[in-house]
Protein backbone atom coordinates (compact mmCIF):
# COMPACT_ATOMS: atom_id res chain seq x y z
CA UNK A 1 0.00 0.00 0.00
CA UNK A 2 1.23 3.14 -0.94
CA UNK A 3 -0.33 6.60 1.21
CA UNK A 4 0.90 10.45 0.77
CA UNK A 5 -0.50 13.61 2.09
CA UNK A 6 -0.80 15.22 -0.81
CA UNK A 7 -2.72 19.17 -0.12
CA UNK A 8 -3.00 20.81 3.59
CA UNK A 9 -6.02 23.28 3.63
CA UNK A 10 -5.33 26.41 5.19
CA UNK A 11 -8.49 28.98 5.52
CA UNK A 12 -7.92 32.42 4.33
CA UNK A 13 -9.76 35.58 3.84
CA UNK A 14 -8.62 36.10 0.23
CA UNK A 15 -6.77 34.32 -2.43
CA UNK A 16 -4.94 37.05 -4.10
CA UNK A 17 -3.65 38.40 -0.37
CA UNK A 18 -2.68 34.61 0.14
CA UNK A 19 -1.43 34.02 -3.21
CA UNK A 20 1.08 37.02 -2.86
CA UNK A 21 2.12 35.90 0.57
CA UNK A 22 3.02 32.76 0.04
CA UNK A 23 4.74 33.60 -3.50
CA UNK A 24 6.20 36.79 -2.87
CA UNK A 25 6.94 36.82 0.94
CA UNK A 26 7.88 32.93 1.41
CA UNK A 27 8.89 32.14 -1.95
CA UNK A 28 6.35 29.22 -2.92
CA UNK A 29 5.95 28.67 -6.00
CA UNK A 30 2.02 28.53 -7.35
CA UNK A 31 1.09 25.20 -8.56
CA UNK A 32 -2.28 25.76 -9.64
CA UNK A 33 -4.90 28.40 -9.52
CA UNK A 34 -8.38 26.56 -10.95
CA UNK A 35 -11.25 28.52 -10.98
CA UNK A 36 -14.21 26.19 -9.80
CA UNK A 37 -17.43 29.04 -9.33
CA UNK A 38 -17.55 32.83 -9.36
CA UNK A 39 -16.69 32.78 -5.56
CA UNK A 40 -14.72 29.56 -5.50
CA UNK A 41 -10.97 28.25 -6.66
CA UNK A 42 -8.97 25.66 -6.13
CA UNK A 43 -5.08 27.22 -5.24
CA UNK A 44 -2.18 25.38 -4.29
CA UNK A 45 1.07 26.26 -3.59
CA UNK A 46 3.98 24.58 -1.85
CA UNK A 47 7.84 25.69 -0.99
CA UNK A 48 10.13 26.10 -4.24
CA UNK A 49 12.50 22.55 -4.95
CA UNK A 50 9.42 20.62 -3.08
CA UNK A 51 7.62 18.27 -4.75
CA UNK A 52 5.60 16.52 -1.72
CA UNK A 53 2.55 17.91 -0.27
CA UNK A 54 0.77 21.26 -1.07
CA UNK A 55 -0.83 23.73 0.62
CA UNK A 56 -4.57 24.48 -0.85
CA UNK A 57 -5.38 28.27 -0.18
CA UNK A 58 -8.95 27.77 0.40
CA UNK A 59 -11.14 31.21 1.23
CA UNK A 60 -13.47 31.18 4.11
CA UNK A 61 -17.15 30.80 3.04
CA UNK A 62 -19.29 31.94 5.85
CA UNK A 63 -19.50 32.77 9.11
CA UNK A 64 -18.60 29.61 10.37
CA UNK A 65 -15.65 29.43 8.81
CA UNK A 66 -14.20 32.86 9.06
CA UNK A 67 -13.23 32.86 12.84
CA UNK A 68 -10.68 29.92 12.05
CA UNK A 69 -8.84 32.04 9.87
CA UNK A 70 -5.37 32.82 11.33
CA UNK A 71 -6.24 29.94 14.02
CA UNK A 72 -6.55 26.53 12.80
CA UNK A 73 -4.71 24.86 15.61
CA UNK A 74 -6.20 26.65 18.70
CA UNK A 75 -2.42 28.99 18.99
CA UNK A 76 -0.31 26.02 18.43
CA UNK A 77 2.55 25.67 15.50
CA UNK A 78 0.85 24.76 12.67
CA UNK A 79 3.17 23.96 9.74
CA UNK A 80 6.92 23.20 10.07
CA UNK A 81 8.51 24.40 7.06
CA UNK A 82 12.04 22.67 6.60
CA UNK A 83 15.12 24.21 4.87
CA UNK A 84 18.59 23.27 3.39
CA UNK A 85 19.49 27.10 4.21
CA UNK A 86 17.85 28.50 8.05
CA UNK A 87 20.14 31.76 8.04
CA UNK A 88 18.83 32.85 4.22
CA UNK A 89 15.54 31.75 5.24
CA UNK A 90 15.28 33.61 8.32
CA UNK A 91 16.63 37.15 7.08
CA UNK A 92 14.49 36.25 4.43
CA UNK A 93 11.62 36.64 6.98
CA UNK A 94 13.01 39.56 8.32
CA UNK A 95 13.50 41.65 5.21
CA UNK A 96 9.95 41.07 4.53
CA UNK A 97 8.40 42.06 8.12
CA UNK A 98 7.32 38.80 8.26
CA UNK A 99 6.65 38.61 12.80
CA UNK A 100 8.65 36.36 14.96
CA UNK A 101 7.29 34.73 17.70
CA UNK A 102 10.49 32.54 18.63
CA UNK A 103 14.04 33.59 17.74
CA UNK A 104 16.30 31.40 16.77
CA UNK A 105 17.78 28.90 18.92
CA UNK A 106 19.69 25.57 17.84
CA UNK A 107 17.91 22.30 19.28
CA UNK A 108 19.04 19.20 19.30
CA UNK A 109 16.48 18.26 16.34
CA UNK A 110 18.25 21.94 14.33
CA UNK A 111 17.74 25.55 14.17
CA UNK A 112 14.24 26.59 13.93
CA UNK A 113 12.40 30.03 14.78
CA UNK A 114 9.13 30.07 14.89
CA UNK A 115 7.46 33.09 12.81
CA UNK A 116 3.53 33.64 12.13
CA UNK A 117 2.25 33.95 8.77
CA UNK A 118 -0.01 37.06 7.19
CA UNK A 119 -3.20 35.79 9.28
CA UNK A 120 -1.12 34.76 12.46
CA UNK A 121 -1.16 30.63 11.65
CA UNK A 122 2.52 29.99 13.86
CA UNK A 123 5.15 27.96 11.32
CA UNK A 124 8.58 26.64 12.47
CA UNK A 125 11.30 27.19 10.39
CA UNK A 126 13.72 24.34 10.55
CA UNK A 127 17.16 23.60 9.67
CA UNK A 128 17.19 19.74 10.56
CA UNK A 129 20.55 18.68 12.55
């Protein structure tokens, strides 16, 4: 049997604000931007040199859904983005006011920071040992 994770849907408020996060801010590349209705696309997008598991960008459709925005996992670290390069990564972050909730510290596991995307979902940034 053969199993892979292959999208992670995050809520947002608005796919062009996401889009240009995730692309412009954290380097992603887009993988696919699918219209599906007038109010309703399918976007994915995932770290550049990745080719495992996406993120779908998928816009808050009521009121229901809104309040989760920014706080899928109740204030915990949400997504742990690994990297072959933590010290370009990180003033990568910086340059683009991107706030750090954790500073960079060296663990036995790596370096990792922990920084908060645009809507405040909390993201480690790893350097693995």
């Amino acid at each position: 049997m053969k199993q892979y994770l292959a999208n992670i849907a995050i809520v947002v408020r608005d796919y062009e604000e996401a889009i240009e996060f995730y692309t412009q801010k954290l380097h992603f590349e887009l993988i696919e931007d699918t219209p599906l209705s007038a109010e309703k696309r399918w976007v994915r997008v995932r770290p550049r040199g990745s080719q495992g598991c996406c993120l779908l960008l998928a816009k808050a459709k009521n009121d229901t859904q809104a309040p989760f925005v920014g706080n899928q996992t109740g204030g915990r670290v949400f997504l742990f983005l690994h990297t072959d390069n933590f010290d370009r990564d990180y003033q990568n972050l910086l340059k683009h006011n991107i706030k750090i909730i954790r500073e960079a510290t060296v663990e036995s596991h790596g370096k990792v920071a922990v920084f908060e995307d645009l809507y405040g979902n909390l993201w480690d940034l790893i350097e693995p040992a």
